[in-house]
Protein backbone atom coordinates (compact mmCIF):
# COMPACT_ATOMS: atom_id res chain seq x y z
CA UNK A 1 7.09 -9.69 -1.05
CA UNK A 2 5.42 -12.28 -3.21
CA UNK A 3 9.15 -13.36 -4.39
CA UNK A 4 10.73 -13.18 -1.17
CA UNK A 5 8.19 -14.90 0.97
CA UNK A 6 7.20 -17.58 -1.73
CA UNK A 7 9.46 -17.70 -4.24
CA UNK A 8 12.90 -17.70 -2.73
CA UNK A 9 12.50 -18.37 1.22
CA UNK A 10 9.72 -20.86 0.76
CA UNK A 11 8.25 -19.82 4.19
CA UNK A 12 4.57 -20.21 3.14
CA UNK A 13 3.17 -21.51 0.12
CA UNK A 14 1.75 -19.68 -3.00
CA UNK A 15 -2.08 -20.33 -1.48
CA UNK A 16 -1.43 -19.22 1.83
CA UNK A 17 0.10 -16.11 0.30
CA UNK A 18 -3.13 -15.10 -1.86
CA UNK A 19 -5.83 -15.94 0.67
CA UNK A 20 -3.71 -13.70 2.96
CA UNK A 21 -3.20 -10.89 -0.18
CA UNK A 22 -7.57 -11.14 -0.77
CA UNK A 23 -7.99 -10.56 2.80
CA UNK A 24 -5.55 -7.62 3.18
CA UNK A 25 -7.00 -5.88 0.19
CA UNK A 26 -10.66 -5.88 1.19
CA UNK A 27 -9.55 -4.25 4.39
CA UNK A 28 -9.35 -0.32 5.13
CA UNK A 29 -5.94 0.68 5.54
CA UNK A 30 -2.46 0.25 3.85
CA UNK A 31 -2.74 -3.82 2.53
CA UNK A 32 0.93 -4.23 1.75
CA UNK A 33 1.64 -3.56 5.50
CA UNK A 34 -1.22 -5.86 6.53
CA UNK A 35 0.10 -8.49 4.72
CA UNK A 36 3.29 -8.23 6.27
CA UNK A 37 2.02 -8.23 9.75
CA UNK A 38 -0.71 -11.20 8.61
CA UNK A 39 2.60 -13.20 7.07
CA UNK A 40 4.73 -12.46 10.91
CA UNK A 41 1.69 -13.60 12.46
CA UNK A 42 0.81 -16.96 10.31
CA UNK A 43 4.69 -17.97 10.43
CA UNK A 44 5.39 -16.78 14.97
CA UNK A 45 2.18 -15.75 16.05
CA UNK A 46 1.41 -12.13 17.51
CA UNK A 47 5.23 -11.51 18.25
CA UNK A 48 5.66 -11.93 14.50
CA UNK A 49 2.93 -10.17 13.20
CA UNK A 50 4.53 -7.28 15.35
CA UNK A 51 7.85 -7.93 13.98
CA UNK A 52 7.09 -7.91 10.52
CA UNK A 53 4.48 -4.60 10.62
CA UNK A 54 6.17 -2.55 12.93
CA UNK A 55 9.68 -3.24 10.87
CA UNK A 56 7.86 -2.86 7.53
CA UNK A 57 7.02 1.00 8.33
CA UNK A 58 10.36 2.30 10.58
CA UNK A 59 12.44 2.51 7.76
CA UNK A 60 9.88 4.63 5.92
CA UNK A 61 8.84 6.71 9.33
CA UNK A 62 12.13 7.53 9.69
CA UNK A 63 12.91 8.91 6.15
CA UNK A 64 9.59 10.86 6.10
CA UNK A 65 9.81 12.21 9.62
CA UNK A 66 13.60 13.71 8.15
CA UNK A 67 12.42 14.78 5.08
CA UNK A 68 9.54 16.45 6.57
CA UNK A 69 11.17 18.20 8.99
CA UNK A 70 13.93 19.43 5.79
CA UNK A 71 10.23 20.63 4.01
CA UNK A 72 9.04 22.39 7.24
CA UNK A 73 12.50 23.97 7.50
CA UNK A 74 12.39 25.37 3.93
CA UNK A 75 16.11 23.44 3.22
CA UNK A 76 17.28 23.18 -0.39
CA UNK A 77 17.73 19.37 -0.38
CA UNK A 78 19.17 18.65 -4.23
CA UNK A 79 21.42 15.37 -3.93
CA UNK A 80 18.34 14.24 -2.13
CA UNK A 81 16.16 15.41 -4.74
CA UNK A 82 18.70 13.73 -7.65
CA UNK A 83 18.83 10.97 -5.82
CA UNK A 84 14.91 10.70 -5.79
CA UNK A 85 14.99 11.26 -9.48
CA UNK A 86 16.63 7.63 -10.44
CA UNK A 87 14.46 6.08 -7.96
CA UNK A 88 11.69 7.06 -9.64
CA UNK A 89 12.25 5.36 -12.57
CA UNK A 90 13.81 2.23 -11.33
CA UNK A 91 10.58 1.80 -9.17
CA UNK A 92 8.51 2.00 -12.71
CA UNK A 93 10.33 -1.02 -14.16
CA UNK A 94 9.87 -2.86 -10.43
CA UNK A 95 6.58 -2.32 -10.51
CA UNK A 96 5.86 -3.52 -14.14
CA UNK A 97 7.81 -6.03 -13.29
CA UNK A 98 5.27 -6.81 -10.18
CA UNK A 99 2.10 -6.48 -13.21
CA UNK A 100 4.24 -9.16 -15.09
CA UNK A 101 4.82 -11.40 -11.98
CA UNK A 102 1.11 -11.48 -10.62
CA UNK A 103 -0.35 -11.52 -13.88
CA UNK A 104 1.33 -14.86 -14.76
CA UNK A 105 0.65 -16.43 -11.11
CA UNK A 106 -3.30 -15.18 -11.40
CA UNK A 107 -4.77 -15.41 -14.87
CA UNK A 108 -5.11 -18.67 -15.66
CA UNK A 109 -7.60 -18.48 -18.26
CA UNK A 110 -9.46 -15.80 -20.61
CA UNK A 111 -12.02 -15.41 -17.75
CA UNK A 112 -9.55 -13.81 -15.52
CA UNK A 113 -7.89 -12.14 -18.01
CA UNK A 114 -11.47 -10.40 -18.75
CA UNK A 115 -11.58 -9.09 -15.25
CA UNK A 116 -7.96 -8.35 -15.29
CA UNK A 117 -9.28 -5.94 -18.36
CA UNK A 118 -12.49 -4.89 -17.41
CA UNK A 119 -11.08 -3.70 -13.96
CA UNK A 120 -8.27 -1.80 -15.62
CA UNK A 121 -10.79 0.03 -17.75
CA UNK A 122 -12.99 0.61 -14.73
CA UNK A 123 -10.54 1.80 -12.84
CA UNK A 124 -8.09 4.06 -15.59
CA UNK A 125 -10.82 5.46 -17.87
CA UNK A 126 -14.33 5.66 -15.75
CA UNK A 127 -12.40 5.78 -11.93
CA UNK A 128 -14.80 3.43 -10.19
CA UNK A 129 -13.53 3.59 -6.95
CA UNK A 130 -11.47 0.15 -6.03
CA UNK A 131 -13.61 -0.69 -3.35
CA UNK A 132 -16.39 -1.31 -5.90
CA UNK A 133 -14.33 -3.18 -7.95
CA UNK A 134 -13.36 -5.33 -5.18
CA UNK A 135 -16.80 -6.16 -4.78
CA UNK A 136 -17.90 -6.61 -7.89
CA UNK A 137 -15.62 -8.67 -8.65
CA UNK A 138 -15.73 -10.84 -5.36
CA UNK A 139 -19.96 -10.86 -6.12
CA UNK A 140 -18.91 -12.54 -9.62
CA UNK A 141 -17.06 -15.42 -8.29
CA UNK A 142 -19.49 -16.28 -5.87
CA UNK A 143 -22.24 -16.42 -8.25
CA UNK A 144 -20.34 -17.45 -11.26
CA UNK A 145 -18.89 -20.64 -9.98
CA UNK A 146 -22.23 -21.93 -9.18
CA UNK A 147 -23.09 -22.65 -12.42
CA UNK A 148 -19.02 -22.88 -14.07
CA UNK A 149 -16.73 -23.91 -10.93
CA UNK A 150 -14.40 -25.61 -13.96
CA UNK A 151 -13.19 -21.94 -14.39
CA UNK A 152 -12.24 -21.13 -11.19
CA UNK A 153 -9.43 -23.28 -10.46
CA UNK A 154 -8.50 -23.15 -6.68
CA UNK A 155 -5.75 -21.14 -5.04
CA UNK A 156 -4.46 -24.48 -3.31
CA UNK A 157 -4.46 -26.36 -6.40
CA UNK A 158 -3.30 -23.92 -8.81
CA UNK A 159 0.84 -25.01 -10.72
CA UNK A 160 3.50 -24.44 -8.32
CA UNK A 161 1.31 -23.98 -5.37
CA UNK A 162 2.56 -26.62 -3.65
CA UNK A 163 2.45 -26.27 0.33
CA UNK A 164 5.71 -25.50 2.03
CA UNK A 165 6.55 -26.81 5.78
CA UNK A 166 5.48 -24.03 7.26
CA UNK A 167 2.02 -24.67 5.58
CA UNK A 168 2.25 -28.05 6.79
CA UNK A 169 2.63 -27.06 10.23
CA UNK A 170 -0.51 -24.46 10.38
CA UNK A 171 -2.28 -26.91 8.44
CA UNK A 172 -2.17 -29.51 11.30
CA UNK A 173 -3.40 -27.28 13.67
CA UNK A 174 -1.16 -24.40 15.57
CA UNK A 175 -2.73 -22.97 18.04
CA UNK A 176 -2.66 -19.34 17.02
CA UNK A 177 -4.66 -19.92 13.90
CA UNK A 178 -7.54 -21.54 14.97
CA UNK A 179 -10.04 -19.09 16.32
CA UNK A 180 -11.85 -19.16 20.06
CA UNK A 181 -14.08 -16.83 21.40
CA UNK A 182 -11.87 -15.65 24.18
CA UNK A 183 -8.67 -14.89 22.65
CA UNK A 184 -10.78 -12.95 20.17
CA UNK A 185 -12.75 -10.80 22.95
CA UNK A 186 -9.32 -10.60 24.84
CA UNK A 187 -7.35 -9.25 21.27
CA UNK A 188 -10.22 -7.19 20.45
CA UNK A 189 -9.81 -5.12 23.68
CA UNK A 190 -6.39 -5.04 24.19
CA UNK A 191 -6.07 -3.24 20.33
CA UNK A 192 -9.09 -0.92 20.77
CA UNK A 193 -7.30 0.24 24.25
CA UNK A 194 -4.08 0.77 22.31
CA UNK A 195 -5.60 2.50 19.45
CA UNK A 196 -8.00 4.62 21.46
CA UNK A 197 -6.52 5.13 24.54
CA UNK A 198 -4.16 7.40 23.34
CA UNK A 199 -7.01 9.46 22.03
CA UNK A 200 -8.36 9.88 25.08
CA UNK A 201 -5.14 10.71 27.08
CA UNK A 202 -4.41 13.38 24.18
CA UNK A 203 -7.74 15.07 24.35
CA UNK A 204 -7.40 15.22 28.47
CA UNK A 205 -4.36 16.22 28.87
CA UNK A 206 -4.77 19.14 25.37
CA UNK A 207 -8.05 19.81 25.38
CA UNK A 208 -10.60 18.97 22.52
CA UNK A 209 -9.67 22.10 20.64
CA UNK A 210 -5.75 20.79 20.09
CA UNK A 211 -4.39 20.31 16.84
CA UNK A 212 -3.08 17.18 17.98
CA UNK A 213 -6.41 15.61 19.04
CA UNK A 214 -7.77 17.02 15.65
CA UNK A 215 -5.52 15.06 14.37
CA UNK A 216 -5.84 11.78 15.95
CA UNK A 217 -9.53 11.98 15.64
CA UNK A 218 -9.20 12.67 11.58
CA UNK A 219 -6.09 10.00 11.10
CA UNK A 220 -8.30 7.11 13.29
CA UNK A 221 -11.61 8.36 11.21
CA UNK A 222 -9.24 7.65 8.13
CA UNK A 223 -7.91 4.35 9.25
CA UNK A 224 -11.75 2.83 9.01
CA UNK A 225 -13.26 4.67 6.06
CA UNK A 226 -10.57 4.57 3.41
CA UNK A 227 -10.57 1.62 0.92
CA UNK A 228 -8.29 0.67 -1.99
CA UNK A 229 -4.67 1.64 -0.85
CA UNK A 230 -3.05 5.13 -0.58
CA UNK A 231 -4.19 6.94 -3.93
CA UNK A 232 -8.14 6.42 -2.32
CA UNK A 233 -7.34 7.96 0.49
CA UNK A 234 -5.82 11.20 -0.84
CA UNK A 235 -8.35 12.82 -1.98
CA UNK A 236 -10.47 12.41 1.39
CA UNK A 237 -7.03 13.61 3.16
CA UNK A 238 -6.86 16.20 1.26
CA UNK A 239 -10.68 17.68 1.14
CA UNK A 240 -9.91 17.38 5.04
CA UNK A 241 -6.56 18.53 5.93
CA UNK A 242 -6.22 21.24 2.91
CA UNK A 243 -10.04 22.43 2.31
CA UNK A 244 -11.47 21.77 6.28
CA UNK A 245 -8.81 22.49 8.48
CA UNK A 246 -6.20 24.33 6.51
CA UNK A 247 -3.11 22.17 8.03
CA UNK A 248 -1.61 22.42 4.57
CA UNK A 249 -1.76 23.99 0.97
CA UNK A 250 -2.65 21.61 -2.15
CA UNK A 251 0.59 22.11 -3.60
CA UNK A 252 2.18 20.96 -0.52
CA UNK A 253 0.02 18.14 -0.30
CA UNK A 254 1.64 17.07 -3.75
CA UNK A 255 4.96 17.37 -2.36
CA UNK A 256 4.24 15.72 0.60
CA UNK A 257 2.72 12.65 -2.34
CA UNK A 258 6.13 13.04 -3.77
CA UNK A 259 8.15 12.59 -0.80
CA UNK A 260 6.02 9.52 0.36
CA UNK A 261 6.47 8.04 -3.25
CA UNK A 262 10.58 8.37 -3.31
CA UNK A 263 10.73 6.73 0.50
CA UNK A 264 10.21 3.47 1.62
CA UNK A 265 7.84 1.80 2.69
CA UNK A 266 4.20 1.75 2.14
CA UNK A 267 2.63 5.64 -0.09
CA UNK A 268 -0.02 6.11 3.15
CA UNK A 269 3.04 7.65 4.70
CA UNK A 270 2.10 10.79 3.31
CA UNK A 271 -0.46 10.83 6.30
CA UNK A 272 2.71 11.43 8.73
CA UNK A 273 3.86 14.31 5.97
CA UNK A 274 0.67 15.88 6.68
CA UNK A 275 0.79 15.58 10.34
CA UNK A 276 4.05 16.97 10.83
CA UNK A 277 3.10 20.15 9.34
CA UNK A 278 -0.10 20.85 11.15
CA UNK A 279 1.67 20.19 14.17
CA UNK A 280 4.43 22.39 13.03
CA UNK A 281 2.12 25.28 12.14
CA UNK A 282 -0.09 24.91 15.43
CA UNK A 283 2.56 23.55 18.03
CA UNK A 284 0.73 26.05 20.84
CA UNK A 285 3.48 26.31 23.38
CA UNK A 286 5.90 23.81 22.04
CA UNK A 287 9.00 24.44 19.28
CA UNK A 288 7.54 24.27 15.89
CA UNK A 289 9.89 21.17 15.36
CA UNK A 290 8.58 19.31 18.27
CA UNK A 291 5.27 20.18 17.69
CA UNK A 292 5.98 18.77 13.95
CA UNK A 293 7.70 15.54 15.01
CA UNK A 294 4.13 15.07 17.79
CA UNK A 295 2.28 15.37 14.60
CA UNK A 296 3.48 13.14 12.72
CA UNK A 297 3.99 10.23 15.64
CA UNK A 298 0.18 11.04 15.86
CA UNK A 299 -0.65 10.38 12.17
CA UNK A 300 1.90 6.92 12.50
CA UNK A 301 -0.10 5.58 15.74
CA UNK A 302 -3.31 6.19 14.61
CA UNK A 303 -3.13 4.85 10.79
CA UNK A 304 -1.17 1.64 11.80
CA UNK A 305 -2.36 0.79 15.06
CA UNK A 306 -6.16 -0.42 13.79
CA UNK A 307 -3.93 -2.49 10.93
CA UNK A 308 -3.38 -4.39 13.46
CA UNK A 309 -6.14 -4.82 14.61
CA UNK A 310 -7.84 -5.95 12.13
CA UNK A 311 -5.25 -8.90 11.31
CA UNK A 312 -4.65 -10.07 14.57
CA UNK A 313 -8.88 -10.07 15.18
CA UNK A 314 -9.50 -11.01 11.61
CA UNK A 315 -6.95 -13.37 10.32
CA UNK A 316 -7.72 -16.64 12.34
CA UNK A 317 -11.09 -16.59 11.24
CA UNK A 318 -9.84 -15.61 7.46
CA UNK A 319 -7.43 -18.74 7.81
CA UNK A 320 -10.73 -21.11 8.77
CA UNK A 321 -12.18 -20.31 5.41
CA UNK A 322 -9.50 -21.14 3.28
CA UNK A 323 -10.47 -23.81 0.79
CA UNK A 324 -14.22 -22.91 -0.12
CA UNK A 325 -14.82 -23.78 -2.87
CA UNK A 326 -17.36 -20.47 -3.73
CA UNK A 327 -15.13 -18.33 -1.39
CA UNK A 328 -12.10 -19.19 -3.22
CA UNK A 329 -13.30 -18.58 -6.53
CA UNK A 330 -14.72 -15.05 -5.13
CA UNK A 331 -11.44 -14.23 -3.91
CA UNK A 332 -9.54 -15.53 -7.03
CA UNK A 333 -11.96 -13.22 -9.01
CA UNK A 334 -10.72 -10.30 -6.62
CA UNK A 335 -6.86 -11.23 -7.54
CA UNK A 336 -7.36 -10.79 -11.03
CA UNK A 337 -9.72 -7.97 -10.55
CA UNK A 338 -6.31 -6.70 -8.36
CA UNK A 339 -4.01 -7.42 -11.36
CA UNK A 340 -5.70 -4.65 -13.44
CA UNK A 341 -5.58 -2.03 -10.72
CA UNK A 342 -2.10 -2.73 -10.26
CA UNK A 343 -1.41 -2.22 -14.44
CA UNK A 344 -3.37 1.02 -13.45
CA UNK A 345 -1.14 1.90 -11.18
CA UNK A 346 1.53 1.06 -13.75
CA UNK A 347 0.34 2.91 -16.77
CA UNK A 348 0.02 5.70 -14.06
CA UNK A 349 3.20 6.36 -12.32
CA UNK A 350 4.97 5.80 -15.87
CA UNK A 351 2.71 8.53 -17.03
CA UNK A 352 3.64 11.12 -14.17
CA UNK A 353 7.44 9.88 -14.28
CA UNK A 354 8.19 10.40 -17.95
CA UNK A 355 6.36 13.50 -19.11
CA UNK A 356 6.08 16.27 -17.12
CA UNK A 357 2.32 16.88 -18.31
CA UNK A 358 0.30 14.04 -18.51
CA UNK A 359 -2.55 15.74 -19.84
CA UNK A 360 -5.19 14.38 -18.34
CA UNK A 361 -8.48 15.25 -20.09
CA UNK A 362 -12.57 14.32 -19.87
CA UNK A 363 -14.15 12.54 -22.95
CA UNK A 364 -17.60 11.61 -22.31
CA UNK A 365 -17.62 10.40 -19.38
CA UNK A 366 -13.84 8.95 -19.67
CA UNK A 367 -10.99 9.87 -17.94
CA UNK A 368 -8.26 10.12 -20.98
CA UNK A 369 -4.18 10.70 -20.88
CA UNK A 370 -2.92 12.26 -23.77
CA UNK A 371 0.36 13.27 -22.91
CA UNK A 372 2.73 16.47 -24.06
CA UNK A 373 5.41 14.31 -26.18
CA UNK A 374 7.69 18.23 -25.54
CA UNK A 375 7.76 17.36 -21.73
CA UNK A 376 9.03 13.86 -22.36
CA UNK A 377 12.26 13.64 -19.74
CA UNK A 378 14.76 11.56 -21.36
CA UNK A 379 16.56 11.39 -18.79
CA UNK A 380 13.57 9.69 -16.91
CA UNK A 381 13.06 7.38 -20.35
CA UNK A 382 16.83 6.77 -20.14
CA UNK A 383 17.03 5.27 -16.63
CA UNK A 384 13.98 3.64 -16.83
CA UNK A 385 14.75 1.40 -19.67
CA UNK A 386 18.35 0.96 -17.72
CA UNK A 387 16.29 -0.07 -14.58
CA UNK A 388 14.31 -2.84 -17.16
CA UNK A 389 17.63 -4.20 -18.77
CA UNK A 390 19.04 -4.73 -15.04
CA UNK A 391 15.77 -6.45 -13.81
CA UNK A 392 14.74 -8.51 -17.12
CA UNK A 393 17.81 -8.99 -18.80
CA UNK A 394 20.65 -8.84 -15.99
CA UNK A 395 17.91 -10.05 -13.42
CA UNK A 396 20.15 -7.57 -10.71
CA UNK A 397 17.45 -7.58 -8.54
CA UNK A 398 16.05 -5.03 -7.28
CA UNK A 399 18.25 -3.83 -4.12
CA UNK A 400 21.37 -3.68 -6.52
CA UNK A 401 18.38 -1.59 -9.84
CA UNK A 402 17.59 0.74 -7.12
CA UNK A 403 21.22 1.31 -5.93
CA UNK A 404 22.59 1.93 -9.89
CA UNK A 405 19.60 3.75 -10.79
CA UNK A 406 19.97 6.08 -7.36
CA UNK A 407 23.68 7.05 -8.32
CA UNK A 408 22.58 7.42 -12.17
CA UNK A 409 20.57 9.78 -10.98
CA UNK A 410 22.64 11.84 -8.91
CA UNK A 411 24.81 11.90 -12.03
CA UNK A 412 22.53 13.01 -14.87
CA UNK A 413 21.68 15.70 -12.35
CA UNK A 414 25.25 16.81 -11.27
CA UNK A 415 25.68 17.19 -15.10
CA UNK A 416 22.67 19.35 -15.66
């Protein structure tokens, strides 16, 4: 997004684009949708915001909702499967390639590469929960640039953040940005009748005891209490929907993880995984497959619809902020904090994508990987360091490293 957006279509400038990113990620929710719909909005107002988040998760609700139903139907999918298998490991070298990206936009200095670090090891070793990292690194840069401002250089001044025209034009005042009492009481209600209403029309027309209802009470409870992006929330899904209500086994909550991962659009998709198969499983008097495709449109509405919520209550405000001094430096604390939870994420999914144990063991306190060099998949290794050679060396991009790697993997597997 960050390449797209700033880089290449120049519709808002590298500032705009981290205030909006600091925002997003202190929010509940998937941020990477959030910042979509908070980029629609700040470029066409609530008609883009809508735009860009609704079109940001169809794709993905779409594949999911197939590839649920496929699960629920106990189909033998293996060309999907292959085909999964090289996206894996092009999606590896796109993310490091993200780490790369980010990490030379944000650390400027050895400050921020300490909090780069120290939020990596908080995160990979000890698993501090992001939200705590989030803070304490926002808590830093407030008080730290009281007495050393010098090393927080500001987002708006920062090389090659100059302002585009678009920034130009919010800057000297459009409407939708600035903030007034009445359009925020009017958005507020109009989103909490379109995220709630439905609740209440689904528990009088089913009954309180419905699956369904279960459901959109659990998914909206979710949407508010889950910090830090999808891996957070899966192990609160999963203590719910696996140990409380019994929608689902563990091991299928691992393959719903692994369908969400091979899709796209944002991981929190596994949500609509797990709602298709507790409505599947407890459809009452409808076909299992309708019941399944209810469920899941009930996880969708009720994870999404508070997303936007929150941006199109939150985000005017957010924009008449930008520039503090202290609140910048907090929030450019947070970005580097972010940059280390993203190499996380990195050393992570190459972890679980290249050997087939990871070994994951407890040291004192410490969270330690040592993996199983026998379960290294070369094959894995192989397209993986083909997916880096197309994006570093060939610079393919990363439509074209996804196609190759896709078909290399449907033919590594036809030859097995």
């Amino acid at each position: 997004m960050h390449r797209v957006l700033v880089e290449e279509k120049k519709w808002i400038g590298e500032a705009r684009f981290l205030h909006a990113l600091n925002y997003c990620i202190l929010l509940p929710g998937p941020e990477a949708q959030q910042l979509a719909t908070y980029v629609g909005w700040l470029l066409h107002g609530t008609r883009g915001g809508l735009a860009a988040g609704l079109l940001f998760i169809v794709p993905g609700v779409l594949c999911v909702l197939g590839l649920s139903a496929l699960y629920a139907a106990g189909q033998d999918v293996p060309a999907v499967e292959a085909l999964f298998f090289g996206l894996k490991a092009a999606v590896l070298a796109i993310v490091v390639e993200a780490v790369l990206r980010i990490g030379r936009k944000v650390l400027k200095n050895g400050l921020m590469v300490a909090l780069a670090a120290l939020a990596f090891g908080a995160i990979f070793f000890l698993r501090v929960p992001f939200p705590w990292i989030v803070l304490g690194a926002g808590l830093f840069g407030l008080v730290a640039s009281r007495f050393r401002p010098e090393l927080f250089p500001s987002l708006a001044h920062r090389p090659g953040a100059a302002p585009t025209a678009a920034d130009h034009a919010l800057d000297s005042g459009a409407e939708h940005v600035r903030p007034t009492l009445a359009r925020t009481l009017r958005t507020l209600a109009t989103w909490l009748a379109l995220w709630l209403g439905p609740l209440a029309a689904l528990g009088l027309l089913l009954g309180g005891e419905s699956v369904f209802v279960a459901a959109a009470r659990f998914f909206s409870q979710t949407a508010v209490v889950t910090f830090g992006g999808a891996y957070a929330v899966l192990g609160y899904v999963a203590q719910h929907a696996v140990d409380g209500q019994g929608w689902l086994t563990a091991g299928e909550m691992l393959d719903g993880l692994g369908l969400a991962e091979t899709t796209p659009g944002p991981l929190i998709l596994v949500l609509e995984f797990v709602g298709y198969l507790a409505g599947h499983r407890s459809s009452g008097t409808l076909a299992p497959w309708l019941g399944g495709v209810l469920g899941a449109l009930v996880a969708v509405w009720f994870t999404f619809a508070p997303c936007f919520l929150w941006i199109f209550v939150g985000a005017p405000f957010v924009e008449s902020v930008r520039g503090h001094r202290r609140l910048d430096a907090a929030l450019s604390s947070i970005t580097a904090a972010v940059v280390g939870v993203v190499l996380n994420l990195a050393v992570w999914f190459g972890l679980h994508v290249l050997f087939r144990d990871a070994g994951e063991r407890a040291w004192h306190g410490l969270r330690l990987f040592v993996p199983d060099p026998a379960t290294l998949d070369l094959g894995a290794l192989a397209l993986g360091a083909l997916a880096a050679a197309l994006l570093f060396w060939r610079k393919l991009g990363m439509l074209p490293t996804l196609a190759v790697c896709a078909g290399c993997g449907l033919l590594l597997r036809a030859l097995a």
